[in-house]
Protein backbone atom coordinates (compact mmCIF):
# COMPACT_ATOMS: atom_id res chain seq x y z
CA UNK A 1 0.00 0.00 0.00
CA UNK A 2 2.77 2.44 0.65
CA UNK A 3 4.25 1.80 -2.90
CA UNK A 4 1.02 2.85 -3.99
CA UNK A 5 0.59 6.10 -1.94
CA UNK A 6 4.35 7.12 -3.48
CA UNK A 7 3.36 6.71 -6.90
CA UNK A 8 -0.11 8.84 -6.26
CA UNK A 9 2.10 11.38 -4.32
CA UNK A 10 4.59 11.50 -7.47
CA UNK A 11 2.36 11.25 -10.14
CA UNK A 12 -0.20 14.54 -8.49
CA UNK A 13 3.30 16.81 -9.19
CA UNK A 14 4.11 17.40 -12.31
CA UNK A 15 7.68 17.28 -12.83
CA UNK A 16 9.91 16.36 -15.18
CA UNK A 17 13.42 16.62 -16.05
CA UNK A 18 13.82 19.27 -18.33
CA UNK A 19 11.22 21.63 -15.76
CA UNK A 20 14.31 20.65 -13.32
CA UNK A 21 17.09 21.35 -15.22
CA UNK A 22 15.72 24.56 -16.31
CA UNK A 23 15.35 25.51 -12.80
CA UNK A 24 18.51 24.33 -11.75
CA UNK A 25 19.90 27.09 -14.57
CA UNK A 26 17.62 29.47 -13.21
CA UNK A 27 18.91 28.98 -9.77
CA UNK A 28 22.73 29.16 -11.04
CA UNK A 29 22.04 32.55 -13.22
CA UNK A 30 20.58 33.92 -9.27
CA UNK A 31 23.75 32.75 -8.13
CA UNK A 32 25.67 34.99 -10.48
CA UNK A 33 23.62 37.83 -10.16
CA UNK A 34 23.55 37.54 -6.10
CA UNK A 35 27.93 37.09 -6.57
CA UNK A 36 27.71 40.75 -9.11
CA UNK A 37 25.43 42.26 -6.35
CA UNK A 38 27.30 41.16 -3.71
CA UNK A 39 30.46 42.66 -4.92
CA UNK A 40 28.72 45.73 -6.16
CA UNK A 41 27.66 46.31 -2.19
CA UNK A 42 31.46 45.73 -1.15
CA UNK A 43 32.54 48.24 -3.24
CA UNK A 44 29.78 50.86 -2.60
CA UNK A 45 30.40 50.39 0.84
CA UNK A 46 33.76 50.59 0.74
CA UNK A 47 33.52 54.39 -1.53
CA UNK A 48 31.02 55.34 1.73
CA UNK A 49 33.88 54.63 4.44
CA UNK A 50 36.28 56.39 2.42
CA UNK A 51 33.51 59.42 1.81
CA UNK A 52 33.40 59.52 5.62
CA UNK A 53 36.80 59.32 6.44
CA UNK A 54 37.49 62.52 3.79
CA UNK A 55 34.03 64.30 5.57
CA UNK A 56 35.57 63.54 8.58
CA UNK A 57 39.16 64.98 7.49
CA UNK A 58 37.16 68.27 5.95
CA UNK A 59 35.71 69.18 9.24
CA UNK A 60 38.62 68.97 11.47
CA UNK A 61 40.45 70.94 8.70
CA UNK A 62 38.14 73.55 8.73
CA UNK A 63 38.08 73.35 12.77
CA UNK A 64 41.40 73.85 12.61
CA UNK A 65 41.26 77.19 9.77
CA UNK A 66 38.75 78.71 11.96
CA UNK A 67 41.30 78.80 15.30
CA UNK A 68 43.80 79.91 12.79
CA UNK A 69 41.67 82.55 11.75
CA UNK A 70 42.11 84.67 14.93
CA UNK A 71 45.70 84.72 14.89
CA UNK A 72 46.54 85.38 11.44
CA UNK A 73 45.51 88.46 9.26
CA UNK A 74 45.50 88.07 5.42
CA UNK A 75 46.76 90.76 3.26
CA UNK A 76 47.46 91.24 -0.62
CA UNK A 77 51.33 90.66 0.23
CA UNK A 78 50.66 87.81 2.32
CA UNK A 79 49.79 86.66 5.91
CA UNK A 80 50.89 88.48 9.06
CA UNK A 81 50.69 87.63 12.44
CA UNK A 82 48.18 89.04 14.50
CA UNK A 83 49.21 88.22 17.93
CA UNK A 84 50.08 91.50 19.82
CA UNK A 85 53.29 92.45 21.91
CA UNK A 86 53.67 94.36 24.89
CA UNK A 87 53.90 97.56 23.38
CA UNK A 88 50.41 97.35 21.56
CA UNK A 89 48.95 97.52 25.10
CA UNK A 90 50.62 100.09 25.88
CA UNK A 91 52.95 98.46 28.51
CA UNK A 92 56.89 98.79 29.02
């Protein structure tokens, strides 16, 4: 009886060979495209660590210009410094 129940089971789905094998091909042209997506990500995510490291860089440089920018004074013939001595105050 079980024999029986097997061959009702495999006979209600219709499958045959060539429906696998096309799948199977299906299935392998997925794994491609997953692999090309997978390496697309990599490198996208890669470009966006190097984006925020530069971002990151950018900022501190400008931090950095902007404390500069109260000591130094920029003319047409250059930079000067603008820290003041002892006799801009007035002292002696």
């Amino acid at each position: 009886m079980e024999s029986s129940l097997l061959v009702i089971c495999w006979n209600s789905k219709d499958i045959s060979l060539d429906g696998l094998d096309k799948e199977l091909e299906e299935h392998k042209n997925y794994d491609v495209h997953i692999g090309s997506l997978s390496s697309e990500l990599r490198s996208l995510h890669e470009k966006f660590l190097d984006l925020g490291v530069r971002l990151k860089n950018r900022k501190v440089a400008n931090s950095s210009l902007e404390n500069l920018s109260g000591v130094w004074t920029w003319t047409t013939g250059g930079c000067a410094s603008s820290a003041r001595s002892s006799e801009d105050d007035g002292a002696e």
